[in-house]
C-alpha atoms as a PDB file:
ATOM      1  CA  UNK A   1      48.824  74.007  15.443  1.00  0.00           C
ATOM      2  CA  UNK A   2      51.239  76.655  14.422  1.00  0.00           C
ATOM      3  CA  UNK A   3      54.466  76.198  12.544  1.00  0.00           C
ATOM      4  CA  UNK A   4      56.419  76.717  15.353  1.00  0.00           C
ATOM      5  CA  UNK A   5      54.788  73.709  17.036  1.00  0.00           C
ATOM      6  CA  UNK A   6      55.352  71.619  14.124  1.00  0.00           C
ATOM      7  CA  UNK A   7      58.789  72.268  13.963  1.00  0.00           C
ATOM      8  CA  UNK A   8      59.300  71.633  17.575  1.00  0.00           C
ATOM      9  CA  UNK A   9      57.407  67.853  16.923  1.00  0.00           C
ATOM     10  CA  UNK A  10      60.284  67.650  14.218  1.00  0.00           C
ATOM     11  CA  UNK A  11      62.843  68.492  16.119  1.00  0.00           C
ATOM     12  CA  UNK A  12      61.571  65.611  18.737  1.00  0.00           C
ATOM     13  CA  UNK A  13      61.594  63.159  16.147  1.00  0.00           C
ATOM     14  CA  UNK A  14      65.144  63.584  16.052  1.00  0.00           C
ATOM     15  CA  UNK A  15      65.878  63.259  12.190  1.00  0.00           C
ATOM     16  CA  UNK A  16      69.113  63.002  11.981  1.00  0.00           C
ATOM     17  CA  UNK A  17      68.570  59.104  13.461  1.00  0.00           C
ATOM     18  CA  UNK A  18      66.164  58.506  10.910  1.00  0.00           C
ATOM     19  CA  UNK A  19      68.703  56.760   8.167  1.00  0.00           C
ATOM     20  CA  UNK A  20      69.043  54.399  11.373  1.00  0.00           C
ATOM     21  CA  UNK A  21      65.631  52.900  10.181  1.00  0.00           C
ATOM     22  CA  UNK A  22      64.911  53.944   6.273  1.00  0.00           C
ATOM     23  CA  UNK A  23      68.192  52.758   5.071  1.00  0.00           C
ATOM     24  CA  UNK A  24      67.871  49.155   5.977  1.00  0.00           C
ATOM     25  CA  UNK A  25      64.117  48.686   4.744  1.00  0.00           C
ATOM     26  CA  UNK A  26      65.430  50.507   1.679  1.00  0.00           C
ATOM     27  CA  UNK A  27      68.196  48.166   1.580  1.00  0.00           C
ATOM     28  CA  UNK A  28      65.591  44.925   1.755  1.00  0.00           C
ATOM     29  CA  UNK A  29      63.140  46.461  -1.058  1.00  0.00           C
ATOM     30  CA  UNK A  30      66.341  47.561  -3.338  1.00  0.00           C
ATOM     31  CA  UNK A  31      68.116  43.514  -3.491  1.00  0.00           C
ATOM     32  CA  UNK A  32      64.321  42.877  -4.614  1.00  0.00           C
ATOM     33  CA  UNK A  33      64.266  46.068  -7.305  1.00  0.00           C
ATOM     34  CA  UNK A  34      65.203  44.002 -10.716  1.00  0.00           C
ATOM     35  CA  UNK A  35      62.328  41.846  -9.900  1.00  0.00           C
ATOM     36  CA  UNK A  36      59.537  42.089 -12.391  1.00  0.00           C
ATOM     37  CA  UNK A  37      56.552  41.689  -9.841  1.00  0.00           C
ATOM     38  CA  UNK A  38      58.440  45.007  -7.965  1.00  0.00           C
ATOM     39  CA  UNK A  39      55.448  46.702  -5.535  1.00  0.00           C
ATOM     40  CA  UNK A  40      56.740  50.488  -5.756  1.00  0.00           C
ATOM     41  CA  UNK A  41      53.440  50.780  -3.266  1.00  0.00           C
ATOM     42  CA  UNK A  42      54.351  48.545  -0.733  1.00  0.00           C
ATOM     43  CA  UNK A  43      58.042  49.916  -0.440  1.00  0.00           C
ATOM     44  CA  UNK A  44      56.987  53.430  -0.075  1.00  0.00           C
ATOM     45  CA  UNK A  45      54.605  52.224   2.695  1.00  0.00           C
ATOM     46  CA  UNK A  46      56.995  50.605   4.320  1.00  0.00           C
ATOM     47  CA  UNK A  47      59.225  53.457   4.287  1.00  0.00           C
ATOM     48  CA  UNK A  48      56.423  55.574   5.553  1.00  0.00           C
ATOM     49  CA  UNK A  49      55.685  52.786   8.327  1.00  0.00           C
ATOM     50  CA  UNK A  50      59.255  52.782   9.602  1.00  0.00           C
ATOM     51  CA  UNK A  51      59.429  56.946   9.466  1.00  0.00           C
ATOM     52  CA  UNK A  52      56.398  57.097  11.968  1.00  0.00           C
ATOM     53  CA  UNK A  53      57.791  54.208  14.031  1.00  0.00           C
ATOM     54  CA  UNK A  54      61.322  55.162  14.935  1.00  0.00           C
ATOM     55  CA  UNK A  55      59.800  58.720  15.647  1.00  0.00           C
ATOM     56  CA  UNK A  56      57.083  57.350  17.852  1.00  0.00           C
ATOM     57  CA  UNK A  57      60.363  55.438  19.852  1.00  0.00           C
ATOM     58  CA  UNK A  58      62.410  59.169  19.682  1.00  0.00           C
ATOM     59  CA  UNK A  59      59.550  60.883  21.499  1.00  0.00           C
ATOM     60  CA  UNK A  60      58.727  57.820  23.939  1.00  0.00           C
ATOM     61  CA  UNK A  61      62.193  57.981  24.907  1.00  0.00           C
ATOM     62  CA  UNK A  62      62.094  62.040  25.706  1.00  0.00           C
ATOM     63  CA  UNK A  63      59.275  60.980  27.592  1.00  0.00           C
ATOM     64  CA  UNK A  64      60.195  57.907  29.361  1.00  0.00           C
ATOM     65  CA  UNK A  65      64.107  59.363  29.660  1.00  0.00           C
ATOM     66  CA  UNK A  66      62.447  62.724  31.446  1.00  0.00           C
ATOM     67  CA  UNK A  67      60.371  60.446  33.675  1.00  0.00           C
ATOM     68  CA  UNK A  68      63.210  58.718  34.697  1.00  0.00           C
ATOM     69  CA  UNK A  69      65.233  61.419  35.828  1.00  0.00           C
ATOM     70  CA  UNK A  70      67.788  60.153  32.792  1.00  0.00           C
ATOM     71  CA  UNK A  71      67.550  63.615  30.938  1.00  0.00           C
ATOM     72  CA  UNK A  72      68.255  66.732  33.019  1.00  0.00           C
ATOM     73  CA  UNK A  73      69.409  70.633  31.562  1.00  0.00           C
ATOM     74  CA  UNK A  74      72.805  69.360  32.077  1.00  0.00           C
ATOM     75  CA  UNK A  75      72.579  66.375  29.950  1.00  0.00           C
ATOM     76  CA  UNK A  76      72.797  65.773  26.111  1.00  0.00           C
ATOM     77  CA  UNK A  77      70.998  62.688  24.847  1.00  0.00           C
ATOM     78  CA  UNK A  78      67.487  64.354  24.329  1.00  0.00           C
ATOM     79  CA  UNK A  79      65.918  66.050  21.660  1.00  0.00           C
ATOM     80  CA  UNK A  80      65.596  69.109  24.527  1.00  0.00           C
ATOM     81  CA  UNK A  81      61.713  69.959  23.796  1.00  0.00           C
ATOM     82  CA  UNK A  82      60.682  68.581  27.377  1.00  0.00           C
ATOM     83  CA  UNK A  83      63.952  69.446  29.429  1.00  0.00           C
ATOM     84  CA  UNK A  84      63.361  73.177  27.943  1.00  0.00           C
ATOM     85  CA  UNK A  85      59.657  73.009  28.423  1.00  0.00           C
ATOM     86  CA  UNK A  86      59.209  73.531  25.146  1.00  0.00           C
ATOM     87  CA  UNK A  87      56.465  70.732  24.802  1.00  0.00           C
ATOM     88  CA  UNK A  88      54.865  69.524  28.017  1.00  0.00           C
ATOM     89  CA  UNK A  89      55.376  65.552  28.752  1.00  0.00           C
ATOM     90  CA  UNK A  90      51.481  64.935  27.622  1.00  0.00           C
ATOM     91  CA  UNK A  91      52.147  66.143  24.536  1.00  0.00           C
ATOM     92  CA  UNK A  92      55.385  64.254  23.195  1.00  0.00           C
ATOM     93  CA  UNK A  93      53.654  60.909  25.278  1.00  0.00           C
ATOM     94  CA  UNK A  94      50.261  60.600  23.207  1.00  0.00           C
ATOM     95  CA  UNK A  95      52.310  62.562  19.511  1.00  0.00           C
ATOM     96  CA  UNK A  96      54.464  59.192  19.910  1.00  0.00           C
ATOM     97  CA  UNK A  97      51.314  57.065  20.504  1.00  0.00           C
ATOM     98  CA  UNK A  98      49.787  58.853  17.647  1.00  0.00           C
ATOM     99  CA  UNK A  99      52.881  57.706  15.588  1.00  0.00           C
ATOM    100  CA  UNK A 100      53.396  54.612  17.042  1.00  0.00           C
ATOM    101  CA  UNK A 101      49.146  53.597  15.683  1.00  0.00           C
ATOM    102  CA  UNK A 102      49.847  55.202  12.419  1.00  0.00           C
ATOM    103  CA  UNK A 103      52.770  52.848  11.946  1.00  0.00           C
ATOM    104  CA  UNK A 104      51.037  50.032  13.517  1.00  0.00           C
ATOM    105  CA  UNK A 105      47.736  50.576  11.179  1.00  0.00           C
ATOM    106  CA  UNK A 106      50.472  50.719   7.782  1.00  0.00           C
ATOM    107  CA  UNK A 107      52.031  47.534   9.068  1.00  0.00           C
ATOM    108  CA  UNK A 108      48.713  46.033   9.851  1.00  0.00           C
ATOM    109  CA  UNK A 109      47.664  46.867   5.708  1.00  0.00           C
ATOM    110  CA  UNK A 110      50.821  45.214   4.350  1.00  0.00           C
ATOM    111  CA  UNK A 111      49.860  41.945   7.038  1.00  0.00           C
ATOM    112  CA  UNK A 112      46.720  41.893   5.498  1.00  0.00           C
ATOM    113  CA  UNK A 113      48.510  41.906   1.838  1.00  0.00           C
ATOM    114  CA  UNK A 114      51.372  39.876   2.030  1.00  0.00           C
ATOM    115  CA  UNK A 115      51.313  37.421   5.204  1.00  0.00           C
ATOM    116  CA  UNK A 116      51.755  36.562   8.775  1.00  0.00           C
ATOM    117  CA  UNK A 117      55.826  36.442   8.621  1.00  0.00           C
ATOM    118  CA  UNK A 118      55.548  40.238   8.418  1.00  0.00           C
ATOM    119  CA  UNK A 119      53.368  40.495  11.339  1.00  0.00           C
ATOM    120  CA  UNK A 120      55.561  38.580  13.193  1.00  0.00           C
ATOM    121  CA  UNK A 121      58.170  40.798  12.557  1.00  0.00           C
ATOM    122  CA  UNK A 122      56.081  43.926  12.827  1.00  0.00           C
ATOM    123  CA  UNK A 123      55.088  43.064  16.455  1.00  0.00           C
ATOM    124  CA  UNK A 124      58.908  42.194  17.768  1.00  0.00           C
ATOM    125  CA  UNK A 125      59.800  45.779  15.921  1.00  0.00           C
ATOM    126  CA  UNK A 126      56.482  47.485  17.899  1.00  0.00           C
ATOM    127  CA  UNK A 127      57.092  45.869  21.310  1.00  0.00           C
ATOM    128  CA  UNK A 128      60.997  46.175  21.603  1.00  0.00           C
ATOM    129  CA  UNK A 129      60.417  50.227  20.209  1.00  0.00           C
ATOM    130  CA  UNK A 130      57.917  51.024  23.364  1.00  0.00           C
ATOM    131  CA  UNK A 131      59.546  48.821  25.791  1.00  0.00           C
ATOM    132  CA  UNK A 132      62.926  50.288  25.086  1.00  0.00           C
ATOM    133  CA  UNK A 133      62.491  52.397  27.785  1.00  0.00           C
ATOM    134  CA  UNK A 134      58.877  52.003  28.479  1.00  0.00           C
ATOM    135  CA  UNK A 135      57.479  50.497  31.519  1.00  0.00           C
ATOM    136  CA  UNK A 136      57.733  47.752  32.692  1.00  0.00           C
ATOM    137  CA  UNK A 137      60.670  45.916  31.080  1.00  0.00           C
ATOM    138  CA  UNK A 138      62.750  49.527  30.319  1.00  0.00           C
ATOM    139  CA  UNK A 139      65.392  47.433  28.249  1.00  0.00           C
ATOM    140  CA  UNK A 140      67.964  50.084  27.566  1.00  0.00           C
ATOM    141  CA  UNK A 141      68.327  50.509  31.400  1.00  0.00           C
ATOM    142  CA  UNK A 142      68.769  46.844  32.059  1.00  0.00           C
ATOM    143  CA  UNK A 143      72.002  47.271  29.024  1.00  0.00           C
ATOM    144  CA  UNK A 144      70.096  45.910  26.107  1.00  0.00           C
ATOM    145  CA  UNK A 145      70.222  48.837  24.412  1.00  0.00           C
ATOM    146  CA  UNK A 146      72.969  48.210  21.427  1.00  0.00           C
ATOM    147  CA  UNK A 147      71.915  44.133  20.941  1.00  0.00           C
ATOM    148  CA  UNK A 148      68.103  45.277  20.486  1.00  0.00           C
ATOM    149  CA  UNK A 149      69.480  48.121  18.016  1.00  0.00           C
ATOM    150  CA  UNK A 150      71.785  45.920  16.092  1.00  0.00           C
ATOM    151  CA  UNK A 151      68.940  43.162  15.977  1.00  0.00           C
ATOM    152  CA  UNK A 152      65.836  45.682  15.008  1.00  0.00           C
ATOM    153  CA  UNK A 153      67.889  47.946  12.834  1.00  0.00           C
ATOM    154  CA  UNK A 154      69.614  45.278  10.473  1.00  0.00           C
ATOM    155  CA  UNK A 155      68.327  41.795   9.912  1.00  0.00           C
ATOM    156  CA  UNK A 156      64.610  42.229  11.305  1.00  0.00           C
ATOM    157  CA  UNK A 157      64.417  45.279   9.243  1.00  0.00           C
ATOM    158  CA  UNK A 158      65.949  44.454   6.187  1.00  0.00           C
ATOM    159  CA  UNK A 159      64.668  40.849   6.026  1.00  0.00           C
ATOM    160  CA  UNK A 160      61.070  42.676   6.478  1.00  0.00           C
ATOM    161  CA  UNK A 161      61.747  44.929   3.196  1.00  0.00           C
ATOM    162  CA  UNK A 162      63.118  42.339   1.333  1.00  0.00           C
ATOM    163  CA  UNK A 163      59.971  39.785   2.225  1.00  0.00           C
ATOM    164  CA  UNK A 164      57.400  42.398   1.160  1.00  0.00           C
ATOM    165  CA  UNK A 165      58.326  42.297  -2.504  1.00  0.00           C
ATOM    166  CA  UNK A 166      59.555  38.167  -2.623  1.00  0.00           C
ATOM    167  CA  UNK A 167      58.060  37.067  -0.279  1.00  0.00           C
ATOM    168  CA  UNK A 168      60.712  34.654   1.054  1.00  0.00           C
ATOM    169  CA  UNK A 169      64.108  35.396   3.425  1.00  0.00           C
ATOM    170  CA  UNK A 170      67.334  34.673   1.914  1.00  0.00           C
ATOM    171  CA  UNK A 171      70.524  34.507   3.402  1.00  0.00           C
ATOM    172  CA  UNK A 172      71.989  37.262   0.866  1.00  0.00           C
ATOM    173  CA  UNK A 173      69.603  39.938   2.859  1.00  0.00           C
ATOM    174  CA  UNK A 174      70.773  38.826   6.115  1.00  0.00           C
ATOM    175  CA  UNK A 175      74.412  39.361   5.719  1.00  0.00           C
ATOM    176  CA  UNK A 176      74.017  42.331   3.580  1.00  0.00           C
ATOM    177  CA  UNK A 177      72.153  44.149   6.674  1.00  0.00           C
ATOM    178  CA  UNK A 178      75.070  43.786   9.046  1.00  0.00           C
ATOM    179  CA  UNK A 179      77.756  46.286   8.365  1.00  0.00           C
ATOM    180  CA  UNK A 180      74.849  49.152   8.722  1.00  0.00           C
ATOM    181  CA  UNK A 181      73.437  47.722  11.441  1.00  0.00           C
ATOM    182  CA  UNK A 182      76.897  47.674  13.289  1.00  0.00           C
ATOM    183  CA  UNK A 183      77.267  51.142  12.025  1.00  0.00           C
ATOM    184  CA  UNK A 184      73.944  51.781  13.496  1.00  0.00           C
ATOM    185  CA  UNK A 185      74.823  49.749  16.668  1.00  0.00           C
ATOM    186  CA  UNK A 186      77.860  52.664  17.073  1.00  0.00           C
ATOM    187  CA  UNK A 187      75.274  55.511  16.998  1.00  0.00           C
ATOM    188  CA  UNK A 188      73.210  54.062  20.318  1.00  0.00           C
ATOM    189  CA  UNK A 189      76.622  53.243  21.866  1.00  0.00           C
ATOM    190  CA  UNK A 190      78.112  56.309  21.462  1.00  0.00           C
ATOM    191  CA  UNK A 191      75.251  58.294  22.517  1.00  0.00           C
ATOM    192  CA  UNK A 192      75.906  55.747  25.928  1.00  0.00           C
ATOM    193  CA  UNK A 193      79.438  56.350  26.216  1.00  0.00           C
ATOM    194  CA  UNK A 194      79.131  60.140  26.473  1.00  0.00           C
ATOM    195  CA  UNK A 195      75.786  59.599  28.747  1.00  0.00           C
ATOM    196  CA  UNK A 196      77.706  57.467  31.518  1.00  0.00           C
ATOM    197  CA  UNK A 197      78.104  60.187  33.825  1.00  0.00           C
ATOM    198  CA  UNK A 198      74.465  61.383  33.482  1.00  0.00           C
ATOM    199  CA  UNK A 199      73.216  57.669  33.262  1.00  0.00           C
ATOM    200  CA  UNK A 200      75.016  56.995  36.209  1.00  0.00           C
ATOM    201  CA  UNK A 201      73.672  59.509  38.541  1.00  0.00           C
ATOM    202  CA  UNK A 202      69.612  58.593  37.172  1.00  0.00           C
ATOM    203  CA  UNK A 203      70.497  54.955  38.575  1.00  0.00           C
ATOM    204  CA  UNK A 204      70.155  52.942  35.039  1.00  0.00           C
ATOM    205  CA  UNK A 205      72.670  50.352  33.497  1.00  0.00           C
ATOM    206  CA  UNK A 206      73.693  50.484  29.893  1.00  0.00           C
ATOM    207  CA  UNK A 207      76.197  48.489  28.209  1.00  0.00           C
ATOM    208  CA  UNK A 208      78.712  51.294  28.639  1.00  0.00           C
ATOM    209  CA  UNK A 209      78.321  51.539  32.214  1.00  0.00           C
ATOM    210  CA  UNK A 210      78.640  47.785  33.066  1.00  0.00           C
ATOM    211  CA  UNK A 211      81.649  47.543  30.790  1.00  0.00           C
ATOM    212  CA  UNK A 212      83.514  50.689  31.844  1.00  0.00           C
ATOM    213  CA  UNK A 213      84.322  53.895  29.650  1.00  0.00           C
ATOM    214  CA  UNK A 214      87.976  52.443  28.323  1.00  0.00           C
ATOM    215  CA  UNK A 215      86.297  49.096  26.930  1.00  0.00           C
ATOM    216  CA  UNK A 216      83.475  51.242  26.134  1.00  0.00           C
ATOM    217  CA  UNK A 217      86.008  53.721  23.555  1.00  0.00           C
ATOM    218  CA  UNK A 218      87.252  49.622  22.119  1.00  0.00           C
ATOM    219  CA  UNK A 219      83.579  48.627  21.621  1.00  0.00           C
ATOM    220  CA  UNK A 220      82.819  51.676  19.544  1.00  0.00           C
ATOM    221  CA  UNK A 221      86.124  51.137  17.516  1.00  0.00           C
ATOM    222  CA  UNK A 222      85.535  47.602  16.905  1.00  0.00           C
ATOM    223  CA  UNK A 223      81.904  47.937  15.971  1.00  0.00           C
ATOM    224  CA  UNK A 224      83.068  50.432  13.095  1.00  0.00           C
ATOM    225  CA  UNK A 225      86.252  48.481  11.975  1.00  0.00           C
ATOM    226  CA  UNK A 226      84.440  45.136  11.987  1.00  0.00           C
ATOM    227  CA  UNK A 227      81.291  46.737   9.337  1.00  0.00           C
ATOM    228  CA  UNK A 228      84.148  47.867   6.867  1.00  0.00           C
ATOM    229  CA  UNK A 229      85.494  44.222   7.588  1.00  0.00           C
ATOM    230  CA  UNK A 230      82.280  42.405   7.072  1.00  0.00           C
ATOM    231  CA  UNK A 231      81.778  44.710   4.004  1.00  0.00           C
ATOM    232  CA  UNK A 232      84.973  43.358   2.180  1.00  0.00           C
ATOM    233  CA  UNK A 233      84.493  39.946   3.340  1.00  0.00           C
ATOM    234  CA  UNK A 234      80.630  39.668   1.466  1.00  0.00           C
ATOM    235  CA  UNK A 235      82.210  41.449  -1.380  1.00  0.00           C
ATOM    236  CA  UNK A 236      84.673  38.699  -1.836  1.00  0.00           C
ATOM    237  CA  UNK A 237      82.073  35.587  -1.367  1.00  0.00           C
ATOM    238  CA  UNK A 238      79.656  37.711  -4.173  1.00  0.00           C
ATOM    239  CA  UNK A 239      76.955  38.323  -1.658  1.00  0.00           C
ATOM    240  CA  UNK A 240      77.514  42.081  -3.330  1.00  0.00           C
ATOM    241  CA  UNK A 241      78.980  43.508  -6.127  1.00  0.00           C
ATOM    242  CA  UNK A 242      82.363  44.736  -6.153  1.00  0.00           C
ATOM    243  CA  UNK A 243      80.665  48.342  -6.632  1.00  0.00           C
ATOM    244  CA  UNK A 244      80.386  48.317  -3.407  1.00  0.00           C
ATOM    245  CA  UNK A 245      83.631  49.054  -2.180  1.00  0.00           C
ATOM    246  CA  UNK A 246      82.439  52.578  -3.021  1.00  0.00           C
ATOM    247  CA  UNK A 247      81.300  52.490   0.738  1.00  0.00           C
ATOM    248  CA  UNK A 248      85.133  52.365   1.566  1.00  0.00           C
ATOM    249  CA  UNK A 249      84.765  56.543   0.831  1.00  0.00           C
ATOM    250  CA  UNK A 250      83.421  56.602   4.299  1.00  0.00           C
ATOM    251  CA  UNK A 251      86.615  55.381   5.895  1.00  0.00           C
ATOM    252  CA  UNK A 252      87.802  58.687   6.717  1.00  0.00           C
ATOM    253  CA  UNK A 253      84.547  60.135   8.560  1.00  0.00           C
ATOM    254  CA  UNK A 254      84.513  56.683  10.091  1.00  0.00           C
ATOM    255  CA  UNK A 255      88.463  57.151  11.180  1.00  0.00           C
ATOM    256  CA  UNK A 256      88.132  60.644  12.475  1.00  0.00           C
ATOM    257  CA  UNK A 257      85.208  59.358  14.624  1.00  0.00           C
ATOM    258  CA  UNK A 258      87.003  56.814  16.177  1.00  0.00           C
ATOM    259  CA  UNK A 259      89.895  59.240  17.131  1.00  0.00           C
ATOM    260  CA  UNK A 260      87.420  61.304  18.248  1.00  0.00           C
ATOM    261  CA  UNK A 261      86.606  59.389  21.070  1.00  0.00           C
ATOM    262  CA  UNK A 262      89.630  58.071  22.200  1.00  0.00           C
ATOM    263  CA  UNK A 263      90.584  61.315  22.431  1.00  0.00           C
ATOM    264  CA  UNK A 264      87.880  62.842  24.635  1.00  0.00           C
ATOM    265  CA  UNK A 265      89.512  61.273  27.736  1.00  0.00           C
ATOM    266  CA  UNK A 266      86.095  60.344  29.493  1.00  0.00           C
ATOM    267  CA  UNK A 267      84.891  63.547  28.719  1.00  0.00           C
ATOM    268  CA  UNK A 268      81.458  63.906  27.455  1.00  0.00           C
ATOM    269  CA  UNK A 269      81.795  67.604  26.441  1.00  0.00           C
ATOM    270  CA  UNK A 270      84.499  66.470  23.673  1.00  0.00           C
ATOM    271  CA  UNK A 271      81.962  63.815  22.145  1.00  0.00           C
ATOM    272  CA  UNK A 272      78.445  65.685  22.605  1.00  0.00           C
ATOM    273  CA  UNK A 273      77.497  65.302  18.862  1.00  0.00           C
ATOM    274  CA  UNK A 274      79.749  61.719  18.283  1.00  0.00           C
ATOM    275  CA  UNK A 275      75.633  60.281  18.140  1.00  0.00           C
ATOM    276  CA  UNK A 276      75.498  62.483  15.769  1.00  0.00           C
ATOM    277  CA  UNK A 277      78.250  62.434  13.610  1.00  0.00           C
ATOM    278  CA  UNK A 278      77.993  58.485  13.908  1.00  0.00           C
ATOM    279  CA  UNK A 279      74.144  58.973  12.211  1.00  0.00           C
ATOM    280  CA  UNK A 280      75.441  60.779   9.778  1.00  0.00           C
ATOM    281  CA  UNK A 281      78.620  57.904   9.041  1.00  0.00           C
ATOM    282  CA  UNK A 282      75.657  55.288   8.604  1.00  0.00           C
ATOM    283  CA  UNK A 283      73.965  57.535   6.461  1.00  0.00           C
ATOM    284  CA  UNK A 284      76.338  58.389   3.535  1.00  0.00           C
ATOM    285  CA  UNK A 285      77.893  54.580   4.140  1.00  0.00           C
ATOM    286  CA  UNK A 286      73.742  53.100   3.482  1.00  0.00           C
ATOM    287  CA  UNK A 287      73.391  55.012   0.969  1.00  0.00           C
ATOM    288  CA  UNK A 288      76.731  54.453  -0.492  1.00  0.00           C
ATOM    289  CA  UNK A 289      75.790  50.611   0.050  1.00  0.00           C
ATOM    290  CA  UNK A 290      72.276  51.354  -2.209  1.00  0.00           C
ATOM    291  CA  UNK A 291      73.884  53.496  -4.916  1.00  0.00           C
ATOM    292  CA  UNK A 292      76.576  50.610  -5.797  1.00  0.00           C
ATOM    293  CA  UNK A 293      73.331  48.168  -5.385  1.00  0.00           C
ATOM    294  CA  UNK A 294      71.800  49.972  -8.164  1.00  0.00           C
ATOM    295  CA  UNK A 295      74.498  50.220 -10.094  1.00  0.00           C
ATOM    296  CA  UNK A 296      75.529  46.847 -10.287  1.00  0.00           C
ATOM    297  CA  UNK A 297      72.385  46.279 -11.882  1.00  0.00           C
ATOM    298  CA  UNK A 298      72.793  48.315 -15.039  1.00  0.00           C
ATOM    299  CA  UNK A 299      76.507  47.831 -15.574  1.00  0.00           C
END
């Protein structure tokens, strides 16, 4: 395979999303860190595990969106590989099996090491990732898009880091996953706000389509405003340290997204890289979020 391949594989695995996934199992494993039985092997796996996982769902969804008539030359929400023929469908199909197994086959070690609760969780991860737009249940084109996202990419996730290293759920990792998993939540949705026209004419129903593009621009808004909210609020009952408010940095990136769209006027050319911009707003706020973790355990 030549390097010009590989990079095209990369560029399907979308990695700008990828915070959407590593920062809440990094989140789980770090609220476990000061613990003295600490497995430094099993969080690396499991960082590894959730890598080749969200990329296996990336390049299912090229596939599946391609299939589907969803993704055209005229749209934005792909990677591009398959609408430019770049990589034939075949190839980004069996790349995300290949991904999806090697994440599988990690998960299937940790099961193996630490208990059933994380198979559990392993297999609701597994099945919503292919069936998000895999045949036959196609979930983000029945609207359940943004709940699965917010689900998979805060509690279930977080929860799972935290379990592999204690080996219990607490309360403490549930509501710290929220604010980036509504900040998360914002990075599907806008990528289905500025999609409605496209989504429309391929016949599917996301959230943003059954709740029109106006209350579409207030769900994005409200999403972001109510993780900054949430933020302050577990600050205040000690859930986190007051370090934490270091996240509050974000506000402006988060501000000048949300102007952003209310600006664009139901125009998708105006917002092409909000998904984008919205990855990168989760990713300096998660790792904001970790930093002031750390922290608060030295000072």
């Amino acid at each position: 395979m030549t390097i010009k391949k590989i990079k095209l594989f990369i560029r399907a695995s979308r990695p700008f999303s990828l915070t959407a996934s590593v920062i809440p199992v990094v989140l789980g494993g770090i609220l476990a860190l000061k613990e003295p039985n600490f497995n430094y092997g099993y969080f690396i796996l499991s960082i590894i595990a959730i890598v080749f996982l969200q990329s296996s769902v990336n390049l299912l969804n090229d596939h599946d969106d391609f299939i589907n008539k969803v993704d055209a030359k005229d749209s934005y929400g792909s990677s591009g590989v398959v609408v430019e023929g770049l990589l034939t469908l075949k190839e980004v199909y069996l790349s995300g099996i290949l991904l999806l197994i090697l994440g599988c086959l990690i998960g299937l070690f940790l099961v193996y090491n630490v208990g059933k609760p994380i198979l559990i969780l392993g297999i609701i991860g597994a099945l919503c990732g292919y069936f998000y737009t895999g045949k036959p249940l196609m979930l983000k084109y029945r609207g359940l898009g943004a709940p699965l996202v917010f689900i998979i990419f805060g509690p279930l996730m977080t929860l799972g880091g935290y379990y592999l290293q204690m080996h219990e759920f607490t309360l403490q990792s549930f509501v710290i996953s929220i604010p980036t998993a509504l900040l998360t939540t914002a990075i599907l949705h806008a990528n289905d706000i500025r999609d409605i026209r496209h989504d429309k004419r391929a016949g599917i129903k996301t959230l943003s389509i059954s709740i029109g593009y106006k209350n579409a621009q207030k769900l994005y808004s409200t999403l972001i405003i109510i993780a900054y909210v949430f933020l302050i609020i577990i600050i205040i009952f000690k859930y986190i340290s007051y370090l934490s408010l270091i996240c509050l940095l974000t506000v402006p990136a988060a501000t000048k997204n949300i102007n952003k769209l209310r600006a664009a006027e139901d125009s998708s050319n105006h917002i092409a890289e909000l998904d984008k911009e919205s990855g990168k707003l989760q990713g300096q706020f998660g790792i904001l979020l970790i930093l002031s973790i750390l922290l608060s355990y030295i000072l």
